[in-house]
C-alpha atoms as a PDB file:
ATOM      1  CA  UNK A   1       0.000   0.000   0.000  1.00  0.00           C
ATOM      2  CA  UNK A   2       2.546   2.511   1.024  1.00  0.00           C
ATOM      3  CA  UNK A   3       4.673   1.144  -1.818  1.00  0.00           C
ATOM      4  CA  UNK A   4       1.470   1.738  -4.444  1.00  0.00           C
ATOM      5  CA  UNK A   5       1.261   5.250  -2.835  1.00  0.00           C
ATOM      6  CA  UNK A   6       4.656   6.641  -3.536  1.00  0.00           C
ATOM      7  CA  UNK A   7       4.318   5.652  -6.801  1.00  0.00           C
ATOM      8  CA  UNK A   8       1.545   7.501  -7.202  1.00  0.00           C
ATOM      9  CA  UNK A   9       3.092  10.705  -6.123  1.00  0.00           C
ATOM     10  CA  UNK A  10       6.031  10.493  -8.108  1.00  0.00           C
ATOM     11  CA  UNK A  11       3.753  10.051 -11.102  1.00  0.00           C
ATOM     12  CA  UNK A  12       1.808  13.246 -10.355  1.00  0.00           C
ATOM     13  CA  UNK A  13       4.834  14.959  -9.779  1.00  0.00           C
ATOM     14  CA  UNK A  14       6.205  13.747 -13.095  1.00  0.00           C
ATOM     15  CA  UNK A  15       3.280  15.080 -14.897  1.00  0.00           C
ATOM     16  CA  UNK A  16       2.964  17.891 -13.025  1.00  0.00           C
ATOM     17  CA  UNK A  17       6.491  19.520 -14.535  1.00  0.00           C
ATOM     18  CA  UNK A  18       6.025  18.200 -17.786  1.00  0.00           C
ATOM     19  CA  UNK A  19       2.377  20.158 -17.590  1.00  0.00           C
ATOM     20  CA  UNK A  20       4.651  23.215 -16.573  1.00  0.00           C
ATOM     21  CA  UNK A  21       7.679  23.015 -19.170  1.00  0.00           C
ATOM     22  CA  UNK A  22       4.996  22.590 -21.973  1.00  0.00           C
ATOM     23  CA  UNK A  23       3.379  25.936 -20.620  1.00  0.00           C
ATOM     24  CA  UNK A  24       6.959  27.730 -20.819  1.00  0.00           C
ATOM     25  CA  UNK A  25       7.893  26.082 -24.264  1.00  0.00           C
ATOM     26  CA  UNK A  26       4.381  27.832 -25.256  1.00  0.00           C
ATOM     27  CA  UNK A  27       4.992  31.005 -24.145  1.00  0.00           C
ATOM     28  CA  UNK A  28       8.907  31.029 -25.258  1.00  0.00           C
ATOM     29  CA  UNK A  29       7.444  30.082 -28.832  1.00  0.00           C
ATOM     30  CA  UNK A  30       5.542  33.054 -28.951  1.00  0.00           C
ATOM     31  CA  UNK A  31       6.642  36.340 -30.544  1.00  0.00           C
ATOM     32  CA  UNK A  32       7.802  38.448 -27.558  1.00  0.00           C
ATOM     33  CA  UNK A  33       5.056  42.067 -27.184  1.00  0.00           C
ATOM     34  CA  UNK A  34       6.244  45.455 -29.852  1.00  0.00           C
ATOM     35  CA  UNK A  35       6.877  48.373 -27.900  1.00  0.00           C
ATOM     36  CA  UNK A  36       4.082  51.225 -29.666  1.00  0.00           C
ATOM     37  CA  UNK A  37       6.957  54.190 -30.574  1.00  0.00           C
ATOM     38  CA  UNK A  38       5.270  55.489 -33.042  1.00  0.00           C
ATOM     39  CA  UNK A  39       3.684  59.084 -31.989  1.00  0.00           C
ATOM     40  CA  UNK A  40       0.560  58.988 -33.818  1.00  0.00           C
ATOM     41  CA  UNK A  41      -1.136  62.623 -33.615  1.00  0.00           C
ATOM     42  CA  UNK A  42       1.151  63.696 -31.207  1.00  0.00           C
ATOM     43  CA  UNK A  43       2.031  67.356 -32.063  1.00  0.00           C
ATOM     44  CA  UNK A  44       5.594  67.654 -31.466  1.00  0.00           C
ATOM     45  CA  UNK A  45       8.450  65.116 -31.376  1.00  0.00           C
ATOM     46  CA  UNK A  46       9.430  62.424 -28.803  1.00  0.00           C
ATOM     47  CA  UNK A  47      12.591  62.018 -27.673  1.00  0.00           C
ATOM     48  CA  UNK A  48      14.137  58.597 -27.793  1.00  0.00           C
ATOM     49  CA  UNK A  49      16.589  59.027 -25.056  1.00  0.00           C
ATOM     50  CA  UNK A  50      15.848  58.801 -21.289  1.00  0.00           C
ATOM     51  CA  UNK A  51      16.695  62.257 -20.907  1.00  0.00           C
ATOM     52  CA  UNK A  52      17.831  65.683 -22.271  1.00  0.00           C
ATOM     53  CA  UNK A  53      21.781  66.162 -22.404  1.00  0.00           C
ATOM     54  CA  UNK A  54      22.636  69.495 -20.852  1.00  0.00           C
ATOM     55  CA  UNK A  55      24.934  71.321 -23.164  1.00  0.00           C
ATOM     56  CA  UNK A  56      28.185  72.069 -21.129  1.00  0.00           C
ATOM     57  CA  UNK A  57      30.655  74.837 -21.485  1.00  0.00           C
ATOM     58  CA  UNK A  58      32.372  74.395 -24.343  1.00  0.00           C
ATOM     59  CA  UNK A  59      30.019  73.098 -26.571  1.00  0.00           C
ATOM     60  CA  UNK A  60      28.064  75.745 -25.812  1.00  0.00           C
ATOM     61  CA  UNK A  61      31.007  78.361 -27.092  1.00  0.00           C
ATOM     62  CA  UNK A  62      32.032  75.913 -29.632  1.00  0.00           C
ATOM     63  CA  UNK A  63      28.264  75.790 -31.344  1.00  0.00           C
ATOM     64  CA  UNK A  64      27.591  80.209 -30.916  1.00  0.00           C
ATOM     65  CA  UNK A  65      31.466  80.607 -32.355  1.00  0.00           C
ATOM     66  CA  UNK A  66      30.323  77.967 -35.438  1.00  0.00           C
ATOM     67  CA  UNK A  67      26.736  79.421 -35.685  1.00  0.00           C
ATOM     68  CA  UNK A  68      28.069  83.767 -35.571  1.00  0.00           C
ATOM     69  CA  UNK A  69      31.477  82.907 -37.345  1.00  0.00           C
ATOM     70  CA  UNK A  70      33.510  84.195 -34.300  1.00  0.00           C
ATOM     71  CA  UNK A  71      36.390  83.804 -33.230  1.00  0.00           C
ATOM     72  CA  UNK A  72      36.776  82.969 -29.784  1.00  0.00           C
ATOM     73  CA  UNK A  73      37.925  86.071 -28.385  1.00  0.00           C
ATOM     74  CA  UNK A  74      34.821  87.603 -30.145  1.00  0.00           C
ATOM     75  CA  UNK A  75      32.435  85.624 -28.183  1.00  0.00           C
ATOM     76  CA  UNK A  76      31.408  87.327 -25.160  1.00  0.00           C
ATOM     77  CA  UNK A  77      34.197  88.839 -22.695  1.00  0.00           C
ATOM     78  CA  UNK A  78      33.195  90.556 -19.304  1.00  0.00           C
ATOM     79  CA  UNK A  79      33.921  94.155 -18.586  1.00  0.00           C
ATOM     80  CA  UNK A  80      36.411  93.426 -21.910  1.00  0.00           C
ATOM     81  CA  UNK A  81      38.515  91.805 -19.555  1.00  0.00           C
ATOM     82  CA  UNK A  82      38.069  87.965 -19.505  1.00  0.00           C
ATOM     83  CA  UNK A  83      35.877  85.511 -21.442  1.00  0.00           C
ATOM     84  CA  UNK A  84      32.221  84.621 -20.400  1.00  0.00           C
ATOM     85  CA  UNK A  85      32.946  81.557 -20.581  1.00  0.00           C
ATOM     86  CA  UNK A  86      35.874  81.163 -18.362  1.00  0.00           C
ATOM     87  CA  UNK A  87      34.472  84.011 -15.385  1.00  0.00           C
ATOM     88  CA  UNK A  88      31.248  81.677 -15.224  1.00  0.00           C
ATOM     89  CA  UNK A  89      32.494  78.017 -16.335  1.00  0.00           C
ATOM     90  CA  UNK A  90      31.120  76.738 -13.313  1.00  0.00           C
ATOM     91  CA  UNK A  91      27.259  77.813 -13.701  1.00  0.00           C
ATOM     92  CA  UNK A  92      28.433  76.736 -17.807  1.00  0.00           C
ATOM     93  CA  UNK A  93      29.186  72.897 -16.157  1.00  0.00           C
ATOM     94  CA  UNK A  94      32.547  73.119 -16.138  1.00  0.00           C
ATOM     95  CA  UNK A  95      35.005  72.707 -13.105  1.00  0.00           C
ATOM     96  CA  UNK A  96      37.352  75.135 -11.194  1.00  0.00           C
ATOM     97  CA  UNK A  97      39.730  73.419  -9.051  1.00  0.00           C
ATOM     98  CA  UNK A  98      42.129  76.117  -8.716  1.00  0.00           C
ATOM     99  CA  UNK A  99      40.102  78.799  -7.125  1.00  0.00           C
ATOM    100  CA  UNK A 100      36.842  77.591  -6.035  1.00  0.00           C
ATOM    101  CA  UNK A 101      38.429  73.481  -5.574  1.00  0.00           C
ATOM    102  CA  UNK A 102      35.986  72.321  -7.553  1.00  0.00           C
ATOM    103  CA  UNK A 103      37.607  69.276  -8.870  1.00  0.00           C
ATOM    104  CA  UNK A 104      34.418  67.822 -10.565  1.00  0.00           C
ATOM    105  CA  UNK A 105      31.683  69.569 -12.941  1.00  0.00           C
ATOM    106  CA  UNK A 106      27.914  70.036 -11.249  1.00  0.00           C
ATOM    107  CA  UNK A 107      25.885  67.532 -12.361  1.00  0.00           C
ATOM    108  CA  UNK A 108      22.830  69.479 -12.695  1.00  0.00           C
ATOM    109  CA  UNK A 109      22.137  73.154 -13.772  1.00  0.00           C
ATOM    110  CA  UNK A 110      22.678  75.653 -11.116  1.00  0.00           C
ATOM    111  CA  UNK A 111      20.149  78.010 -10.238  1.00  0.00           C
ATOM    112  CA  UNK A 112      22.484  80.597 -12.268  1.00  0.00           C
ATOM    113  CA  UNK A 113      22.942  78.923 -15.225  1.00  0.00           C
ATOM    114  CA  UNK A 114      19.918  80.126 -17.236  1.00  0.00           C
ATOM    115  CA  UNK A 115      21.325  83.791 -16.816  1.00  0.00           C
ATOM    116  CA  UNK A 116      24.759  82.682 -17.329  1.00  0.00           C
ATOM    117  CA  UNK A 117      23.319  81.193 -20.754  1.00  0.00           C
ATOM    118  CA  UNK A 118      21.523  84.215 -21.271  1.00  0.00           C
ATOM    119  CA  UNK A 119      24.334  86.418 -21.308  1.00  0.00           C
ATOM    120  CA  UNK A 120      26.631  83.887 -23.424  1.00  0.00           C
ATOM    121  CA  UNK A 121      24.187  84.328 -26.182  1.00  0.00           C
ATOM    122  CA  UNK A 122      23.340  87.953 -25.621  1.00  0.00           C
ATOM    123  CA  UNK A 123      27.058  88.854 -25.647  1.00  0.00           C
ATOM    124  CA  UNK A 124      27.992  87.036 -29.238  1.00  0.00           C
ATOM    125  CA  UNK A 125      24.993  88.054 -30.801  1.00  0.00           C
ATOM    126  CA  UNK A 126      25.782  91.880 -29.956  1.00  0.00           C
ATOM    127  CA  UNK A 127      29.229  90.984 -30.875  1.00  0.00           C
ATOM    128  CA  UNK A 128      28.012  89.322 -34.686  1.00  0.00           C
ATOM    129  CA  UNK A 129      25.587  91.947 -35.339  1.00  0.00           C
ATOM    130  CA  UNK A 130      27.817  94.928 -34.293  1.00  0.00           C
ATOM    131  CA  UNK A 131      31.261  93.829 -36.342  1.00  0.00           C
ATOM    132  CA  UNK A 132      28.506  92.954 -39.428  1.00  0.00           C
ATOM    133  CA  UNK A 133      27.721  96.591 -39.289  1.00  0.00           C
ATOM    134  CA  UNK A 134      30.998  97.589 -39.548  1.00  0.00           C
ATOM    135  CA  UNK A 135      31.830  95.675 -42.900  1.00  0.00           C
ATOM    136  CA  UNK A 136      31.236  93.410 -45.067  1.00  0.00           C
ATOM    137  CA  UNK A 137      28.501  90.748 -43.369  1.00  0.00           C
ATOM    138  CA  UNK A 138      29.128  87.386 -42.580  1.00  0.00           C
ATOM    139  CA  UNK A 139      25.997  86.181 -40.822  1.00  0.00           C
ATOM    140  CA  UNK A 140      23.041  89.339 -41.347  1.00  0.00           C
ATOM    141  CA  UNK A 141      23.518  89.438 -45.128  1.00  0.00           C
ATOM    142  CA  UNK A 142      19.709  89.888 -45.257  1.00  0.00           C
ATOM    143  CA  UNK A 143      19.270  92.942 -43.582  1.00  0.00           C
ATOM    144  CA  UNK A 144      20.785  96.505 -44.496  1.00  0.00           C
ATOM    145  CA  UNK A 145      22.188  97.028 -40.734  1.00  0.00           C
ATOM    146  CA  UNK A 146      22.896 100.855 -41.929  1.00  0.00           C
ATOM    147  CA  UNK A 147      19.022 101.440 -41.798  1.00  0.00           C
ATOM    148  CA  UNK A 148      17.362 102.801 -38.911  1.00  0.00           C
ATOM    149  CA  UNK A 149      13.684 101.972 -39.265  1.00  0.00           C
ATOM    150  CA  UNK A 150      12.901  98.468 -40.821  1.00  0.00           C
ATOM    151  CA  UNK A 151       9.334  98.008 -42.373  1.00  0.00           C
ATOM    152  CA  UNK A 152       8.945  94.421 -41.385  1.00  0.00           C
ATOM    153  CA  UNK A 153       5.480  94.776 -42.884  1.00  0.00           C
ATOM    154  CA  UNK A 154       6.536  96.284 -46.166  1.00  0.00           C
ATOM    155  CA  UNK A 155       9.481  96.384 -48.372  1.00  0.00           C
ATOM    156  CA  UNK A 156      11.331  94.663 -45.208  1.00  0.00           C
ATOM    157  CA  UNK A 157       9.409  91.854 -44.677  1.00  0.00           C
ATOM    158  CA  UNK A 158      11.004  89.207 -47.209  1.00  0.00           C
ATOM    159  CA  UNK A 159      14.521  90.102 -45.330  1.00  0.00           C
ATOM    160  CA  UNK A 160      13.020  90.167 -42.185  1.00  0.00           C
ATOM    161  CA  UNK A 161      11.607  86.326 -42.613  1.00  0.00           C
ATOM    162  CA  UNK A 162      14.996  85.541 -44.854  1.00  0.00           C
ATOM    163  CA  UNK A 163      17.107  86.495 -41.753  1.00  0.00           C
ATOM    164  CA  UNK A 164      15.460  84.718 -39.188  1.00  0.00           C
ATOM    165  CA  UNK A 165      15.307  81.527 -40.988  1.00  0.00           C
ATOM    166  CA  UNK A 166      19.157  82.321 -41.757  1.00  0.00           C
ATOM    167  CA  UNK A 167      19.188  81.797 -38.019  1.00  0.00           C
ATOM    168  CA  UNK A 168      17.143  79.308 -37.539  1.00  0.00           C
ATOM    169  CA  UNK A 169      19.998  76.983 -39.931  1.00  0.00           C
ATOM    170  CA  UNK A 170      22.857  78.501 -37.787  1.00  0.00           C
ATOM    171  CA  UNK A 171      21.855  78.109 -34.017  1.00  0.00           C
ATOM    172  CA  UNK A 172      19.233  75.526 -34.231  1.00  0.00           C
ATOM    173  CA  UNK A 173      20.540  73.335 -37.337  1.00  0.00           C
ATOM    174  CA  UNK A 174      16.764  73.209 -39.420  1.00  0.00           C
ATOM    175  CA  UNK A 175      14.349  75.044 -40.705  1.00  0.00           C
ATOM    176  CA  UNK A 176      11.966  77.510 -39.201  1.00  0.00           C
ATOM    177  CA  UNK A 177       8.558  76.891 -38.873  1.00  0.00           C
ATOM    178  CA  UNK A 178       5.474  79.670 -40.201  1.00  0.00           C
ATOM    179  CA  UNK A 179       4.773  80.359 -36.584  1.00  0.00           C
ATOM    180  CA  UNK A 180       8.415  81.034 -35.243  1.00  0.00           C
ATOM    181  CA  UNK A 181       8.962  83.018 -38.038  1.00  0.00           C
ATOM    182  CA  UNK A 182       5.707  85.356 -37.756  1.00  0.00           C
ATOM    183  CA  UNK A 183       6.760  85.629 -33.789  1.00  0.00           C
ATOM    184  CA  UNK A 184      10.353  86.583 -34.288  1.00  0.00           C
ATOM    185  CA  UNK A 185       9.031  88.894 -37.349  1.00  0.00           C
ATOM    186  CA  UNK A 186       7.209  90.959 -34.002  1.00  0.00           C
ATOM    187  CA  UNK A 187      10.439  91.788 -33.197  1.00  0.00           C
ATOM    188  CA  UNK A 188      11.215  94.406 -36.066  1.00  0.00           C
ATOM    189  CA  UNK A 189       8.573  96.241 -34.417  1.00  0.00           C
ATOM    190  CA  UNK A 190       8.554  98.919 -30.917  1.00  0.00           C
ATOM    191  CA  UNK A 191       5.650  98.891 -28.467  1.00  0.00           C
ATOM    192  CA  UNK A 192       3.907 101.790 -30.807  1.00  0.00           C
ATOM    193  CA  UNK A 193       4.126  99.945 -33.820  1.00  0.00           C
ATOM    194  CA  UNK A 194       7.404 101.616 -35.455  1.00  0.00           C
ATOM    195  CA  UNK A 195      10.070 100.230 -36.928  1.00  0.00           C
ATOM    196  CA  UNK A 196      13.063  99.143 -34.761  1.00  0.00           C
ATOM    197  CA  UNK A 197      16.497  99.626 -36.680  1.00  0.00           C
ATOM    198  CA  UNK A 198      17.884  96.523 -38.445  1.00  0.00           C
ATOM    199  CA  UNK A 199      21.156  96.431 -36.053  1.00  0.00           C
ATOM    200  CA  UNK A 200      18.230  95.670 -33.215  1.00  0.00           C
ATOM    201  CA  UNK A 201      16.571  93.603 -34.834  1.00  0.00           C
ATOM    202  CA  UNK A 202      19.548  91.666 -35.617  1.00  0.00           C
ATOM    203  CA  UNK A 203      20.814  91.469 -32.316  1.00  0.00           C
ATOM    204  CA  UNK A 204      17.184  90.397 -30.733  1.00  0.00           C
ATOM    205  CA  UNK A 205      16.524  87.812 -33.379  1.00  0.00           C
ATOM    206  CA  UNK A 206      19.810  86.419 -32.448  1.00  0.00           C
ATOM    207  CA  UNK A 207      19.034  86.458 -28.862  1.00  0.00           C
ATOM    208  CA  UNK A 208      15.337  84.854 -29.029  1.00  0.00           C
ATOM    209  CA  UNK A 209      16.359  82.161 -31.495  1.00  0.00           C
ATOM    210  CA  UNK A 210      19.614  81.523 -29.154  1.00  0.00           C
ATOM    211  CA  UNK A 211      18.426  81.180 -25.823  1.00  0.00           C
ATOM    212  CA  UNK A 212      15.663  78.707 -26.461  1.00  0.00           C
ATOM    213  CA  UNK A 213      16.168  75.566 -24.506  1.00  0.00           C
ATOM    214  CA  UNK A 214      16.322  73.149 -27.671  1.00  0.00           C
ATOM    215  CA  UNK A 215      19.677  75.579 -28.161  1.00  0.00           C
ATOM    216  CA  UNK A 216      21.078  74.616 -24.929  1.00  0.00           C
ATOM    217  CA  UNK A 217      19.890  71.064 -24.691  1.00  0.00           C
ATOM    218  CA  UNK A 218      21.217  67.852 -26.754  1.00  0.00           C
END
């Protein structure tokens, strides 16, 4: 009896993993679940990486110096004395272990950094528009940066919309969209509807299409 017993177990037992290797066999056999990437109606573009990459320091200079055509003591220098770049490298993510001991880069954006940014930019697009004016133009070849009132509805509009898409292809490598283009366009315009100079214009187009994030972020 206790013989007939233990026989009996080991045979459930038996079928009992065979029952659950079959069930794993089925479900190895079958194609494994496609992840959905695709964005549908989604109105703007997902990014396929976990997270942005902050732009550090010298990428940063590297991209304005490529996007102006300056050189990098043309960049952006504080009180004409030192670089921007090097007075704030920290808030830019870079390290100062000299002065400060900083031996290692922040790994996060400081709570200066978006003014620090905002002053990099500022300072080489004042720098680009203002040697422009003084001869011959390397990056606003659209505009007539001699004139003092531009007619961004008029006779200034098509160099108006031709600059900023100019500098759309410079700091933000593609094209400008219809709506970026009529926003930036409000620029060539004062509070009273005049006519801002083209040297302004130049330097604020620069600075709005600069100091958007997708400028600063990877």
């Amino acid at each position: 009896m206790k013989r007939h017993t233990l026989l009996s177990l080991l045979l459930a037992l038996a079928l009992g993993a065979a029952a659950c290797g079959e069930d794993k066999k089925n479900q190895t056999d079958q194609e494994p679940p496609v992840a959905n990437n695709d964005p549908g109606d989604a109105p703007f573009a997902t990014s396929t990486t976990a997270q942005l990459l902050w732009k550090r320091q010298g990428a940063v200079a590297k991209d304005l110096q490529r996007a102006l055509e300056l050189s990098p003591d043309e960049l952006c220098s504080e009180l004409g004395a030192a670089p921007c770049a090097d007075v704030h490298q920290v808030p830019l993510g870079g390290n100062d272990p000299f002065i400060l001991g900083l031996y290692e880069p922040p790994h996060e954006p400081l709570s200066t950094t978006p003014a620090v940014l905002e002053r990099l930019v500022l300072g080489a697009c004042v720098s680009a528009a203002e040697r422009d004016a003084q001869g011959d133009a390397k990056v606003f070849t659209e505009l007539d940066l001699g004139s003092d009132k531009l007619d961004p509805a008029g006779e200034d509009k098509a160099a108006v919309e031709a600059q900023i898409e100019d500098l759309y292809r410079r700091l933000l490598s593609r094209d400008a969209l219809a709506v970026e283009v009529s926003a930036v366009s409000k620029l060539a315009t004062d509070e009273g509807g005049d006519g801002v100079s083209a040297l302004d214009f130049a330097k604020l187009s620069c600075f709005a299409i600069g100091s958007t994030t997708e400028f600063f972020f990877y």
